[in-house]
PDB file of N, CA and C in Angstrom:
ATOM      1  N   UNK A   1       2.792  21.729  13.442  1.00  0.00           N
ATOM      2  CA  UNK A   1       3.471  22.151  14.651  1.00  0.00           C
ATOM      3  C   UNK A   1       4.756  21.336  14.819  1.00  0.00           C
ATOM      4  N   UNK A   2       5.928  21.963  14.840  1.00  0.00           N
ATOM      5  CA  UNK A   2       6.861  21.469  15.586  1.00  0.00           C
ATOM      6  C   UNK A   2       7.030  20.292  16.627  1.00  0.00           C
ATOM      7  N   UNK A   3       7.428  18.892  16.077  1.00  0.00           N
ATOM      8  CA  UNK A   3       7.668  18.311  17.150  1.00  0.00           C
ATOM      9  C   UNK A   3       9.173  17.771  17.602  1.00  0.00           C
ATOM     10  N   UNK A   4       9.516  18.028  18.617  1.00  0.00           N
ATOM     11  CA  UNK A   4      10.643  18.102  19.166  1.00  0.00           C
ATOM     12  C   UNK A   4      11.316  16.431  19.094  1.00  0.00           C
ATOM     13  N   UNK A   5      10.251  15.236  20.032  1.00  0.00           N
ATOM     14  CA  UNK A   5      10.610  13.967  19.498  1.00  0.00           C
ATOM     15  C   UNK A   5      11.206  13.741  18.360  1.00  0.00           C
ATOM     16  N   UNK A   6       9.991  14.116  17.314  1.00  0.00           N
ATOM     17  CA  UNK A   6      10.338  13.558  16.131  1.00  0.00           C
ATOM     18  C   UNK A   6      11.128  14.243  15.355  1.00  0.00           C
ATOM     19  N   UNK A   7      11.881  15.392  15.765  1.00  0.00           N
ATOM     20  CA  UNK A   7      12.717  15.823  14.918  1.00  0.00           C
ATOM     21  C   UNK A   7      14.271  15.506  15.567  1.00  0.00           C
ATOM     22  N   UNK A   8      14.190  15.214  17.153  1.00  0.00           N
ATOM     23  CA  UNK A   8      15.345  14.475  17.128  1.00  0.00           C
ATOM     24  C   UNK A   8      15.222  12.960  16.893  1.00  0.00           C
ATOM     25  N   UNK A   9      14.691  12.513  16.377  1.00  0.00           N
ATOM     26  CA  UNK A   9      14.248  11.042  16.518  1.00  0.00           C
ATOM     27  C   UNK A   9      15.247  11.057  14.907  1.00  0.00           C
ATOM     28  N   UNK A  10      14.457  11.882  13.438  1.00  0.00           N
ATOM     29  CA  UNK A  10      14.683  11.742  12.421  1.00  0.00           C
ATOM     30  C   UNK A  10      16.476  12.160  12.467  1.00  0.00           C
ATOM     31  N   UNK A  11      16.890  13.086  13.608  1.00  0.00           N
ATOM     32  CA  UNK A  11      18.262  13.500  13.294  1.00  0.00           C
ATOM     33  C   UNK A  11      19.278  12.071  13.954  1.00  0.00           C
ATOM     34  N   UNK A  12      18.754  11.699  15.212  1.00  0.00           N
ATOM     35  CA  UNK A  12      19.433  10.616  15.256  1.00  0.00           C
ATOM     36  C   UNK A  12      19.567   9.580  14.234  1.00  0.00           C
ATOM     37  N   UNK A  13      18.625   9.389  13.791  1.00  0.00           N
ATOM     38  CA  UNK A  13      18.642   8.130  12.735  1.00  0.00           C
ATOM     39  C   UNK A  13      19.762   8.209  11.614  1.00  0.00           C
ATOM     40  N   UNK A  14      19.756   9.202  11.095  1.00  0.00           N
ATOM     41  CA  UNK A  14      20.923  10.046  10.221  1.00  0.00           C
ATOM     42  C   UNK A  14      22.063   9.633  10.788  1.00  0.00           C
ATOM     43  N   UNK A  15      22.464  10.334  11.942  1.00  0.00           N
ATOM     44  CA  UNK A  15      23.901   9.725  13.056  1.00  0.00           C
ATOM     45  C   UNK A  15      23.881   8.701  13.100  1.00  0.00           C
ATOM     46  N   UNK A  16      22.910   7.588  13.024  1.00  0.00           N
ATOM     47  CA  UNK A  16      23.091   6.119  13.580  1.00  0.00           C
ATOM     48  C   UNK A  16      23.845   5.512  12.221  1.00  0.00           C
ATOM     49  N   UNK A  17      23.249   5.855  10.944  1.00  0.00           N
ATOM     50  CA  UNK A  17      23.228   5.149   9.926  1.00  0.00           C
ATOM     51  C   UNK A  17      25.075   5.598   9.432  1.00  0.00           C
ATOM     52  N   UNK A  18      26.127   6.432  10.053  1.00  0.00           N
ATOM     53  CA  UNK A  18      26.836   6.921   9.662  1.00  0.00           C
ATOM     54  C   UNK A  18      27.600   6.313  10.717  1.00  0.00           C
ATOM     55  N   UNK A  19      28.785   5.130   9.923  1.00  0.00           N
ATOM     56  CA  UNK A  19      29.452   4.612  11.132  1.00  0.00           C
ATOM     57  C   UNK A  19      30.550   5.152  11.653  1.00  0.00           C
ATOM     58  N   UNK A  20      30.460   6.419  11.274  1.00  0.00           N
ATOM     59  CA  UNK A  20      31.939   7.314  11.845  1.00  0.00           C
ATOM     60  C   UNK A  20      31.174   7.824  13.420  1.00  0.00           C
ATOM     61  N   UNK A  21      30.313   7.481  14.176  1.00  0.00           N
ATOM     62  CA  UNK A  21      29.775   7.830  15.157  1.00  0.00           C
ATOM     63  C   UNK A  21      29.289   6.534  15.932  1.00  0.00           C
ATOM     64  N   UNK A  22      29.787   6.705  17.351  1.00  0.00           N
ATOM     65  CA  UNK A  22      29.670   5.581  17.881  1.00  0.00           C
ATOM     66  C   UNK A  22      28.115   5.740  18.680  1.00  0.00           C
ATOM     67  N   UNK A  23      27.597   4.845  19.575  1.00  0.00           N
ATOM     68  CA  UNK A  23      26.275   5.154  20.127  1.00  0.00           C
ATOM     69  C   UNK A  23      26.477   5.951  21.280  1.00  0.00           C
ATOM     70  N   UNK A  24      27.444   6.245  21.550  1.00  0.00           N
ATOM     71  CA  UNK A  24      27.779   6.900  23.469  1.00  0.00           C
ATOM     72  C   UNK A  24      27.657   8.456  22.450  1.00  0.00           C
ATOM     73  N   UNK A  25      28.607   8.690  21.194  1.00  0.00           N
ATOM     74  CA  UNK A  25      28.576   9.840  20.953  1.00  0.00           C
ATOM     75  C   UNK A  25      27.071  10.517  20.435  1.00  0.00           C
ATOM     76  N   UNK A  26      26.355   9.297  20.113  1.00  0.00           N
ATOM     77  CA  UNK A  26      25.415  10.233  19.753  1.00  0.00           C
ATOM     78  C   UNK A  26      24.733  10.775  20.419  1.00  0.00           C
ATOM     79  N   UNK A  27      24.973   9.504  21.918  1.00  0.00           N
ATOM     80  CA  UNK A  27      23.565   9.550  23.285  1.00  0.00           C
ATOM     81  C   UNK A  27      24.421  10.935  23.447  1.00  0.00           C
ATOM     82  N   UNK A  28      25.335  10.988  23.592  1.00  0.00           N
ATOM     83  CA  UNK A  28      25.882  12.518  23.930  1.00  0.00           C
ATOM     84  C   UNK A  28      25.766  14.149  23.651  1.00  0.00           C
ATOM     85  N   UNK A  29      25.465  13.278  22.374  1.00  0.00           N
ATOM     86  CA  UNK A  29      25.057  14.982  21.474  1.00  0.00           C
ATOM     87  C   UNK A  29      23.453  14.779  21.778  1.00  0.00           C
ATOM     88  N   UNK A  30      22.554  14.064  22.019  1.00  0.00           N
ATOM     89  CA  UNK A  30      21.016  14.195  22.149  1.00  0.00           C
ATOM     90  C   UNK A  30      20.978  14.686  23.440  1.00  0.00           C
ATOM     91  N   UNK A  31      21.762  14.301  24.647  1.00  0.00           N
ATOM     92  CA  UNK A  31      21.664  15.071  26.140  1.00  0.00           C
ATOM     93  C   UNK A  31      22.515  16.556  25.903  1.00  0.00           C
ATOM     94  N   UNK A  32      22.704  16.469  24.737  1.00  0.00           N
ATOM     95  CA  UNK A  32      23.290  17.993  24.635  1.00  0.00           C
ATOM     96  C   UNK A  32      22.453  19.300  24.450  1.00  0.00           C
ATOM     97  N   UNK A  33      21.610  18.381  23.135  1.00  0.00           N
ATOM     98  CA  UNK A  33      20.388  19.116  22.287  1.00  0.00           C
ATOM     99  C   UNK A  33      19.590  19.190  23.367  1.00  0.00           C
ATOM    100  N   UNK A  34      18.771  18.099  23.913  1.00  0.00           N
ATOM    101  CA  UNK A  34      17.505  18.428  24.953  1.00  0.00           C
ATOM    102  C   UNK A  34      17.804  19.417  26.057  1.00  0.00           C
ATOM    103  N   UNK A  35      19.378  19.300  26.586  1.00  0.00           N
ATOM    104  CA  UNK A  35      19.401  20.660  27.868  1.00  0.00           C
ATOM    105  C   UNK A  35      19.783  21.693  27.396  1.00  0.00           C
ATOM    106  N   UNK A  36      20.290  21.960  25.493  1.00  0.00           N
ATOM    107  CA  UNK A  36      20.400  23.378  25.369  1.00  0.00           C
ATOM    108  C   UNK A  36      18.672  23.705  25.092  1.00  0.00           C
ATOM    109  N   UNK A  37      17.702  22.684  24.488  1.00  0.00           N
ATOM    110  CA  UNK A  37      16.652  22.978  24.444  1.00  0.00           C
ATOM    111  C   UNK A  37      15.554  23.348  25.797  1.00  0.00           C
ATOM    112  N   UNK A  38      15.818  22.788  26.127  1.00  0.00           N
ATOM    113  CA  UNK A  38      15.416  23.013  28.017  1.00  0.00           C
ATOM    114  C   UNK A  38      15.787  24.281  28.759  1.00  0.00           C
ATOM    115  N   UNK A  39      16.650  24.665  28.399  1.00  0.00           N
ATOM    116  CA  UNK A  39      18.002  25.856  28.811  1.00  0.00           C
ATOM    117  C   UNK A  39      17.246  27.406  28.124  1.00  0.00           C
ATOM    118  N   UNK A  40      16.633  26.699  26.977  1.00  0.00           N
ATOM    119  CA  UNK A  40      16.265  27.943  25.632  1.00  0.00           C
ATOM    120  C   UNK A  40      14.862  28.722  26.291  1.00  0.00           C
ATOM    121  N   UNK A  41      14.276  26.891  26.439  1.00  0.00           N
ATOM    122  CA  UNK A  41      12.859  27.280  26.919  1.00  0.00           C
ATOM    123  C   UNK A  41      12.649  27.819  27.948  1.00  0.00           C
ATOM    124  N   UNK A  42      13.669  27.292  29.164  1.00  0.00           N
ATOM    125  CA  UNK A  42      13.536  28.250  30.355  1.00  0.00           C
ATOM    126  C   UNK A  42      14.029  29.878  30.318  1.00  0.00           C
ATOM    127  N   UNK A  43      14.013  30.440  29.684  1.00  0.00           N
ATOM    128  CA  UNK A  43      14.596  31.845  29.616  1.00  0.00           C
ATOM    129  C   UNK A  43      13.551  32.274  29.130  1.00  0.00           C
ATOM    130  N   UNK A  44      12.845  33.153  29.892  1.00  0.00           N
ATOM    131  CA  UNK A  44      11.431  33.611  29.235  1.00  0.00           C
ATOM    132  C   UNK A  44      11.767  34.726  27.937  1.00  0.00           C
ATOM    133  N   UNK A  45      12.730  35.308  27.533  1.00  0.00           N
ATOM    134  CA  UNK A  45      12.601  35.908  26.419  1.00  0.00           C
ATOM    135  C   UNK A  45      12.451  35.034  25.169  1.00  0.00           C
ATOM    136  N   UNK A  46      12.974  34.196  25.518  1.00  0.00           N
ATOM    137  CA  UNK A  46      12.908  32.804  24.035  1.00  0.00           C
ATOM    138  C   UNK A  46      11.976  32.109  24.008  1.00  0.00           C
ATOM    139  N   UNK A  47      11.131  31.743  25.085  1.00  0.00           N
ATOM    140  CA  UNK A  47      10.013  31.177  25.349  1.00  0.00           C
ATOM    141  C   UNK A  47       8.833  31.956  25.011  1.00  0.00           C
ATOM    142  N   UNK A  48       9.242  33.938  24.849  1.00  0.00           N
ATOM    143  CA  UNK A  48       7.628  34.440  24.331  1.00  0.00           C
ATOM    144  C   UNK A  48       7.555  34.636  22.959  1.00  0.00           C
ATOM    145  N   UNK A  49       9.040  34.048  22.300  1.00  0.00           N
ATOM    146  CA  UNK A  49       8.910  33.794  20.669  1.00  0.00           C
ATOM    147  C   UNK A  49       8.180  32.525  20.029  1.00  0.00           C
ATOM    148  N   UNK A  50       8.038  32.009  20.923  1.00  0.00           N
ATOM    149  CA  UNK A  50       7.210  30.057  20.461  1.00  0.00           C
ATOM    150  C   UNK A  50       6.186  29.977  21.334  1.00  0.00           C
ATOM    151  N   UNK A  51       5.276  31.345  21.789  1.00  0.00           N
ATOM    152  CA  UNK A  51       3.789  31.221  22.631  1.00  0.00           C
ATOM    153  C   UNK A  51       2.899  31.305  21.129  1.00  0.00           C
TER     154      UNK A  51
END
């Protein structure tokens, strides 16, 4: 099953290790990912593809 943590957990780590990215940009792109993910889930047509 899909886990959401750990798959942004493994993508941050990637960004961290790449010093062309600072830590504000990454915290930035992860509050990006979780409210387009949040955003996805609340729309019940996208939400009855992952029941």
């Amino acid at each position: 099953m899909f886990n959401l943590k750990t798959a942004i957990s493994t993508w941050r780590r990637s960004f961290e290790l790449n010093r062309a990215f600072h830590a504000e940009d990454i915290e930035e792109l992860e509050r990006h990912i979780r409210d387009h993910v949040k955003a996805a889930l609340a729309d019940p047509i996208v939400s009855l593809r992952y029941e």
